[in-house]
PDB file of N, CA and C in Angstrom:
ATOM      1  N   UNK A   1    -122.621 -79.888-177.787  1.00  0.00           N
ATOM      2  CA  UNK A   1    -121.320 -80.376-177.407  1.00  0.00           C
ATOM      3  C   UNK A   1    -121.487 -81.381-176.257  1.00  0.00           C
ATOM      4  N   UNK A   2    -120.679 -82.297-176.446  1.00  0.00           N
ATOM      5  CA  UNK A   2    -121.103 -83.293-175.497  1.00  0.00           C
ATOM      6  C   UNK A   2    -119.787 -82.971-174.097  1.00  0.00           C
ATOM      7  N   UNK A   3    -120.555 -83.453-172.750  1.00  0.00           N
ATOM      8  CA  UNK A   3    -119.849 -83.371-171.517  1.00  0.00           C
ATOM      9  C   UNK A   3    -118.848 -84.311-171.889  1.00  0.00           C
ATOM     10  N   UNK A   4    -117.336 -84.029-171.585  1.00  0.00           N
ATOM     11  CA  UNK A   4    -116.314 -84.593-171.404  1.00  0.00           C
ATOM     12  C   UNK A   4    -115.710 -84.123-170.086  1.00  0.00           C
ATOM     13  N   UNK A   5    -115.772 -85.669-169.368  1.00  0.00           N
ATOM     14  CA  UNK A   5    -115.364 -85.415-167.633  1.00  0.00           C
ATOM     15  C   UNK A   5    -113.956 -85.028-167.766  1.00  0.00           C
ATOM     16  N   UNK A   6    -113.957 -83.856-166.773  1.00  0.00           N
ATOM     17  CA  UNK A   6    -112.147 -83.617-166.792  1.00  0.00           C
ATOM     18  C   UNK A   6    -110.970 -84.979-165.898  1.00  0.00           C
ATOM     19  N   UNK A   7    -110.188 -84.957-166.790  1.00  0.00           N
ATOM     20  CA  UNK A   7    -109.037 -85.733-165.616  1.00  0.00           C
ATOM     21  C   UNK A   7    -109.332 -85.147-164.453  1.00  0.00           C
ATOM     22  N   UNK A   8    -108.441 -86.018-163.145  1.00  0.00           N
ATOM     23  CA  UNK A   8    -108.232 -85.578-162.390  1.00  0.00           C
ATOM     24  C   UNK A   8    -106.895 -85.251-162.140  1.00  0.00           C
ATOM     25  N   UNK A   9    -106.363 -84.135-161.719  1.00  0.00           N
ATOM     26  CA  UNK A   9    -104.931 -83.664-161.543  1.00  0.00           C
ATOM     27  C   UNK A   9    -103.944 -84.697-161.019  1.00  0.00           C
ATOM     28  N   UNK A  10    -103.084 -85.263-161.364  1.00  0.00           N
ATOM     29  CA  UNK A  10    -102.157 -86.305-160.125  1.00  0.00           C
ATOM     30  C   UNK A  10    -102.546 -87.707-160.303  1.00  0.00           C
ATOM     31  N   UNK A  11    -103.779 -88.202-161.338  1.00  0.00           N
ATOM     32  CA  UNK A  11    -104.542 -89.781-161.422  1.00  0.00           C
ATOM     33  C   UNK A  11    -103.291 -90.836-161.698  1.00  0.00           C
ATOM     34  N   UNK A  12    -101.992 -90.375-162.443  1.00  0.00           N
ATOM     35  CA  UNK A  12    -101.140 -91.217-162.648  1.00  0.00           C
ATOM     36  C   UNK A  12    -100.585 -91.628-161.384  1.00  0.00           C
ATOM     37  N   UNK A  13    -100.279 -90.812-160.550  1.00  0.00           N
ATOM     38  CA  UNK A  13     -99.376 -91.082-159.395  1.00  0.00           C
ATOM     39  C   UNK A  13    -100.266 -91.803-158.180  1.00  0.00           C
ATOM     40  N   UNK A  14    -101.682 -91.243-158.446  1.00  0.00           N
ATOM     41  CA  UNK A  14    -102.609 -92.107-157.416  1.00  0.00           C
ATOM     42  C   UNK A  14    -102.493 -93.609-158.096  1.00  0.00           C
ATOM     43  N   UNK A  15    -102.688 -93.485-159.258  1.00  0.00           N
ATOM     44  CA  UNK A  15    -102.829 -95.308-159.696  1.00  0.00           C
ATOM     45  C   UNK A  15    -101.583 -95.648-159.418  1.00  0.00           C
ATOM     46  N   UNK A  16    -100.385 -95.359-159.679  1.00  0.00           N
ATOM     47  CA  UNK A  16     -98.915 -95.737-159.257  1.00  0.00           C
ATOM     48  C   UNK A  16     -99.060 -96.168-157.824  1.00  0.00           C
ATOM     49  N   UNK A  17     -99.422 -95.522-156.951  1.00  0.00           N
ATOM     50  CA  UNK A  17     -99.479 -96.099-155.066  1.00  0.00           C
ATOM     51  C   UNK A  17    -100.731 -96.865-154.922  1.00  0.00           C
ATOM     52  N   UNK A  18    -101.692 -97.076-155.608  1.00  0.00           N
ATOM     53  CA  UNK A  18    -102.618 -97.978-155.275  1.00  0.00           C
ATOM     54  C   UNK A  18    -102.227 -99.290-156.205  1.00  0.00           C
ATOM     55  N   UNK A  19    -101.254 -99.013-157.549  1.00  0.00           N
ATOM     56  CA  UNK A  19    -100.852-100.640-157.953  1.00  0.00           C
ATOM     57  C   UNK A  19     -99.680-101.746-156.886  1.00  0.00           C
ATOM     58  N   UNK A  20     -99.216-100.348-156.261  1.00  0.00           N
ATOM     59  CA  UNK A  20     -98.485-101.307-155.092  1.00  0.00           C
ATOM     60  C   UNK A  20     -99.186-101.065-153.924  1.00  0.00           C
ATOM     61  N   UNK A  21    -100.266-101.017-153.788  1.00  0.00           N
ATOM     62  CA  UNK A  21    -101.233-101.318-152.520  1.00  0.00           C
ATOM     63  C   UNK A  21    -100.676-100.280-151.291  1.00  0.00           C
ATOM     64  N   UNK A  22    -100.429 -99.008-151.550  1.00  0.00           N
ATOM     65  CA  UNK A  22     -99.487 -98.289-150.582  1.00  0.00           C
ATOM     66  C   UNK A  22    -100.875 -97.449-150.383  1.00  0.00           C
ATOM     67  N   UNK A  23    -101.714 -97.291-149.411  1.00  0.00           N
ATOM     68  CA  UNK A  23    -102.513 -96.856-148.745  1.00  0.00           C
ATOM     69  C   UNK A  23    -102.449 -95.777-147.778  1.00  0.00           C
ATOM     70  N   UNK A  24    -103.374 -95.385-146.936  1.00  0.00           N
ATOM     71  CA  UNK A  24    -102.665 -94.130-145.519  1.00  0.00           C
ATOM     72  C   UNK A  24    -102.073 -95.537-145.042  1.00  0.00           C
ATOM     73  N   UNK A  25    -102.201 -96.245-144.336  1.00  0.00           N
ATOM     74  CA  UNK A  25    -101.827 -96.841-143.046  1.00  0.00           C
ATOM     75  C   UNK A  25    -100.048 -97.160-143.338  1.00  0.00           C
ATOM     76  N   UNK A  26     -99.771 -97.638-144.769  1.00  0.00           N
ATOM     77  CA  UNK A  26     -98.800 -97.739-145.160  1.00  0.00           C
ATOM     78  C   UNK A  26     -97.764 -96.743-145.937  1.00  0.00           C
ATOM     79  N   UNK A  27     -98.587 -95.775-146.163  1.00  0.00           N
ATOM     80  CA  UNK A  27     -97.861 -94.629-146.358  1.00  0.00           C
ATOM     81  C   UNK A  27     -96.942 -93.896-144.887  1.00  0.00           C
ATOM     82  N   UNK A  28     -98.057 -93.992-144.089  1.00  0.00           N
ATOM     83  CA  UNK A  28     -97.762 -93.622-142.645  1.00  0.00           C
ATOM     84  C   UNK A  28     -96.502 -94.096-142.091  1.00  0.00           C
ATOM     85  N   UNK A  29     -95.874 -95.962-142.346  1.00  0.00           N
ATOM     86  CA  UNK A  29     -95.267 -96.539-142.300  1.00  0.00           C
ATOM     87  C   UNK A  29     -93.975 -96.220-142.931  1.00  0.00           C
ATOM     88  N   UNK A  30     -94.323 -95.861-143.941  1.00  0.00           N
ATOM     89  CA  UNK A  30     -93.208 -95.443-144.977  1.00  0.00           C
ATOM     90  C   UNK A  30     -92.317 -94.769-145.017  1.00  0.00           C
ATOM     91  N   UNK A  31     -93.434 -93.136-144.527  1.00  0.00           N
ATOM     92  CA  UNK A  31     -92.401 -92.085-144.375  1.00  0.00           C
ATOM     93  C   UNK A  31     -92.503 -91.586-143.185  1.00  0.00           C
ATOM     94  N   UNK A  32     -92.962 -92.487-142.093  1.00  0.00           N
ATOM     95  CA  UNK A  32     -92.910 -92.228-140.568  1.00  0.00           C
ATOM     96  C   UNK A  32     -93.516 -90.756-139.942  1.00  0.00           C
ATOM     97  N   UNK A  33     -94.694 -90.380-141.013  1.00  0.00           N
ATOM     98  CA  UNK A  33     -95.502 -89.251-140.420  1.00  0.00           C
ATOM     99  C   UNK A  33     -97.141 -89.589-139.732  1.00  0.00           C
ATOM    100  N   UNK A  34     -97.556 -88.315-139.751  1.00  0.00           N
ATOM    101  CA  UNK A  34     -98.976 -88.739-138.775  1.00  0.00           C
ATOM    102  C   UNK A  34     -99.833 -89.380-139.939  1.00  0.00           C
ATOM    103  N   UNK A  35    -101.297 -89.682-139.068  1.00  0.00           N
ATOM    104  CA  UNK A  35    -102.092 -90.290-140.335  1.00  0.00           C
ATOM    105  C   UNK A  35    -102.829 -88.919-140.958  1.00  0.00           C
ATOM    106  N   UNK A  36    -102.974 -87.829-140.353  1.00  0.00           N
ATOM    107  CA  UNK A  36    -104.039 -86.478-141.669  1.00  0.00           C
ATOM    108  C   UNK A  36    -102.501 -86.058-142.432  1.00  0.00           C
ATOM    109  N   UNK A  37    -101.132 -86.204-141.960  1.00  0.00           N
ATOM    110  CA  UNK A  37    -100.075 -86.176-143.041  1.00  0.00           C
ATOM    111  C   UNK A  37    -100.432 -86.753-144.159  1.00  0.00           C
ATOM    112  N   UNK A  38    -100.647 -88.341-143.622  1.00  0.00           N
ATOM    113  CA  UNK A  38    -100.656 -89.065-144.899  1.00  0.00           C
ATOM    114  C   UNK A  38    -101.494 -89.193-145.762  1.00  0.00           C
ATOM    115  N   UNK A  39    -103.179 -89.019-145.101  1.00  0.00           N
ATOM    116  CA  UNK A  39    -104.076 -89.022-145.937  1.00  0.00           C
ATOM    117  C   UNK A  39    -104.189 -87.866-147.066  1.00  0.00           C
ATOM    118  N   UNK A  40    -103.609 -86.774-146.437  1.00  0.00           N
ATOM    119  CA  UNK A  40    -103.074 -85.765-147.448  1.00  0.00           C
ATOM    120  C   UNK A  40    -102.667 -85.600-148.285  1.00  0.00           C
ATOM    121  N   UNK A  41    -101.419 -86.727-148.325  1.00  0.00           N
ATOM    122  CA  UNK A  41    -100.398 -86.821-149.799  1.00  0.00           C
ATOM    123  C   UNK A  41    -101.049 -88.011-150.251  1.00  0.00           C
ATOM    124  N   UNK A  42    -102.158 -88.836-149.961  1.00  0.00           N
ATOM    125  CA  UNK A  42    -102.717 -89.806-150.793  1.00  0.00           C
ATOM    126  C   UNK A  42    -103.652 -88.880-151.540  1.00  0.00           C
ATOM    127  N   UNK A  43    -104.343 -88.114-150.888  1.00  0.00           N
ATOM    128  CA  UNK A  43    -105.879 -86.881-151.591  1.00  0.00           C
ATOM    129  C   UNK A  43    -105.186 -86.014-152.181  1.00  0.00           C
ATOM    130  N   UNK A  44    -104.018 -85.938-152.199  1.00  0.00           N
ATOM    131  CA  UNK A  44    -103.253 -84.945-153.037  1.00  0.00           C
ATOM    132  C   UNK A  44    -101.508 -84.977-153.289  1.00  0.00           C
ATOM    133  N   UNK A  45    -101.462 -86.126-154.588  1.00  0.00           N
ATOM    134  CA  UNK A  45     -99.966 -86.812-154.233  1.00  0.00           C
ATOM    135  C   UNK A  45     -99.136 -85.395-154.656  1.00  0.00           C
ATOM    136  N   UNK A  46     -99.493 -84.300-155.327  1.00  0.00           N
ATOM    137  CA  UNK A  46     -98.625 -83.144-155.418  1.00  0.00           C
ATOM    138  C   UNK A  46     -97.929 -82.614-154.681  1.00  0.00           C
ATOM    139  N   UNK A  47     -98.594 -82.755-153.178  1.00  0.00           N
ATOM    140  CA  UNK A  47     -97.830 -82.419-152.017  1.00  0.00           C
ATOM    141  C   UNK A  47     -96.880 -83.232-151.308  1.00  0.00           C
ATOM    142  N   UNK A  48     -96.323 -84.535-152.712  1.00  0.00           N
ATOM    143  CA  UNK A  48     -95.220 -85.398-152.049  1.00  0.00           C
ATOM    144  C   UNK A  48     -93.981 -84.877-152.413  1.00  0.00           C
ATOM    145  N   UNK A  49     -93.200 -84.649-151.727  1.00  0.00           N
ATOM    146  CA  UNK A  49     -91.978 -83.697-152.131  1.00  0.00           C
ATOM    147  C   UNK A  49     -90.854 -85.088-152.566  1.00  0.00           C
ATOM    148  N   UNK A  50     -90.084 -84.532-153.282  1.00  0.00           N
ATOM    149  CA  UNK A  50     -88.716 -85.407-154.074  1.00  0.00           C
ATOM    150  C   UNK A  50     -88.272 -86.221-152.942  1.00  0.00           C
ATOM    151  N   UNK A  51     -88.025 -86.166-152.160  1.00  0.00           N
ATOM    152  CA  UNK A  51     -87.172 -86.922-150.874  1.00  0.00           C
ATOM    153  C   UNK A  51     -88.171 -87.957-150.753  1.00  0.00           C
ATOM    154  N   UNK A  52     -89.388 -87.129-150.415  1.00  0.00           N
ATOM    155  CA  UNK A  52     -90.381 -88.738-149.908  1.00  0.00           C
ATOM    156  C   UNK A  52     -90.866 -89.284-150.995  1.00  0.00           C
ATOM    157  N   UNK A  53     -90.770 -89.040-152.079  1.00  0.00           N
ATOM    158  CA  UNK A  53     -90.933 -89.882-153.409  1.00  0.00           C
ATOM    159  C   UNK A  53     -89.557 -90.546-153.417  1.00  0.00           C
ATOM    160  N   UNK A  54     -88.115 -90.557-152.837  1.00  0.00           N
ATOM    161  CA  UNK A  54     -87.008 -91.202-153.007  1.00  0.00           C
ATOM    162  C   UNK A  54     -87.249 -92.348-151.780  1.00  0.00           C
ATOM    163  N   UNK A  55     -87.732 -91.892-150.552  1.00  0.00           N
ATOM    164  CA  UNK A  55     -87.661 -92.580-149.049  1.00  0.00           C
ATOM    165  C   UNK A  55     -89.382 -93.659-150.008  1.00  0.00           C
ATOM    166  N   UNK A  56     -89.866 -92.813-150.551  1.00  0.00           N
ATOM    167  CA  UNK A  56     -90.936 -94.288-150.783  1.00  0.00           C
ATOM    168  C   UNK A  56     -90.753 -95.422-152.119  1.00  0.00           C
ATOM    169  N   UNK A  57     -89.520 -94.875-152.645  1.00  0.00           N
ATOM    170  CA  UNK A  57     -89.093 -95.874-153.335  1.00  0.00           C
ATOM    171  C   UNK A  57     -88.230 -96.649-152.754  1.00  0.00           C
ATOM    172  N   UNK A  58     -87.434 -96.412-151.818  1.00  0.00           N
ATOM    173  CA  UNK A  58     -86.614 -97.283-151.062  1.00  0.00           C
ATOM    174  C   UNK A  58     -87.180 -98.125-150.264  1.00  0.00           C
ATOM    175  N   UNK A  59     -88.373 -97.633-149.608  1.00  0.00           N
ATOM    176  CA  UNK A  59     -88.917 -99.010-148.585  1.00  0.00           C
ATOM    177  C   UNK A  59     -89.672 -99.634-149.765  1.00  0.00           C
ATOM    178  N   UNK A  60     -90.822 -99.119-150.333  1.00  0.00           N
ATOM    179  CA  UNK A  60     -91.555 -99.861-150.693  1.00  0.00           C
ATOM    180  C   UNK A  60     -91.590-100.453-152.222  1.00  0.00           C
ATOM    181  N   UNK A  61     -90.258-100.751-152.511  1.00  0.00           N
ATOM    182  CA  UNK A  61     -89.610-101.318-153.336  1.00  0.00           C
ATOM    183  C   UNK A  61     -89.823-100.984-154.603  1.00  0.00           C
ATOM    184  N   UNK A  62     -90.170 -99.189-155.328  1.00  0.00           N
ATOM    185  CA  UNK A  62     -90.998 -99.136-156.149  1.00  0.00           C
ATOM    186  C   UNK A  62     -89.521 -98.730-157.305  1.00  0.00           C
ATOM    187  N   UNK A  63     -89.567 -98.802-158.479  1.00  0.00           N
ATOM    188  CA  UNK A  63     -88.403 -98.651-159.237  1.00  0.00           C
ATOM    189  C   UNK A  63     -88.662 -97.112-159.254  1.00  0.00           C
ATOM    190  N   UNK A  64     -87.071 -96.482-159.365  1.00  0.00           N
ATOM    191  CA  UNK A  64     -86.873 -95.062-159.542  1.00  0.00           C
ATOM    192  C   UNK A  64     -87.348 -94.584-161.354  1.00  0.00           C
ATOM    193  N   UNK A  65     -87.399 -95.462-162.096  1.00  0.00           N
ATOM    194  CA  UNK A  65     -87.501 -95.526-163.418  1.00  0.00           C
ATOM    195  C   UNK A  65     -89.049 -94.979-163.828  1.00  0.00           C
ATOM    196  N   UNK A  66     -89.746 -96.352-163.093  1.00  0.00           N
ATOM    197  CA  UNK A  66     -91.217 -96.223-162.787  1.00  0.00           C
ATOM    198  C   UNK A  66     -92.004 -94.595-162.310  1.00  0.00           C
ATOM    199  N   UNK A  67     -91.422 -94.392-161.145  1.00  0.00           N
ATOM    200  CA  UNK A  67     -92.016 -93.433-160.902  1.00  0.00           C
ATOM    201  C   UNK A  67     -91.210 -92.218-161.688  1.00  0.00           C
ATOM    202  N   UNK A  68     -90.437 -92.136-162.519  1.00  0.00           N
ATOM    203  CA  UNK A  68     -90.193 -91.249-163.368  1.00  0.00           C
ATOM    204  C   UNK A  68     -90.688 -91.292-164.734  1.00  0.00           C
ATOM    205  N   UNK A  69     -91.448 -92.081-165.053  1.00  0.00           N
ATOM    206  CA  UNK A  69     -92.092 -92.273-166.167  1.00  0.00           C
ATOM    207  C   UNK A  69     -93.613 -91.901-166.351  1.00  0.00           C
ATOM    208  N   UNK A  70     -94.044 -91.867-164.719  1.00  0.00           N
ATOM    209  CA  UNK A  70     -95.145 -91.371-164.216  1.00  0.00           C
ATOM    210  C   UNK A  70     -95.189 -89.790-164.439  1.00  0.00           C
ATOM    211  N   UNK A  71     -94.380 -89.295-164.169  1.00  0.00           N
ATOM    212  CA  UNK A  71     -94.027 -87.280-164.082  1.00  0.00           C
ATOM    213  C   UNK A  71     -93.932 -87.197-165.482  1.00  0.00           C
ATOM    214  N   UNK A  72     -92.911 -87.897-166.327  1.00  0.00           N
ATOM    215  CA  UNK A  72     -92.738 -87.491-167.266  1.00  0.00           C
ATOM    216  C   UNK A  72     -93.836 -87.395-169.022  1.00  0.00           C
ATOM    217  N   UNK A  73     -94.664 -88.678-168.591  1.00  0.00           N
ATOM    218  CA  UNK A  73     -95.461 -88.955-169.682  1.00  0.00           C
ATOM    219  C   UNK A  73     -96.725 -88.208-169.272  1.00  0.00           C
TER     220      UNK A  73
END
């Protein structure tokens, strides 16, 4: 049987914040927390709760559509 690498848990939502270049420094910016906050919800976007997925579509101009198409598919 051949090795098949597993996904990684959350890869949609990491590629979603790295196609709009939203990084720690700008995450930090975003939702006005510390930087091991932010590097946190970048190493693990599961721990972004509904509000700051709403507060990071509002600054950083991302469509509400978009990132619901991300969860859903």
């Amino acid at each position: 049987m051949p090795y098949i690498k597993p996904k990684k848990q959350y890869e949609k939502t990491r590629k979603l914040l790295n196609s709009y270049e939203i990084g720690q420094t700008q995450l930090m910016a975003i939702l006005g927390c510390s930087r091991p906050t932010a590097r946190n919800r970048i190493e693990n976007p599961g721990n972004i709760t509904g509000d700051e997925w709403l507060t990071i579509s509002r600054r950083a101009h991302i469509p509400v559509e978009e990132i619901r198409l991300v969860f859903l598919s």
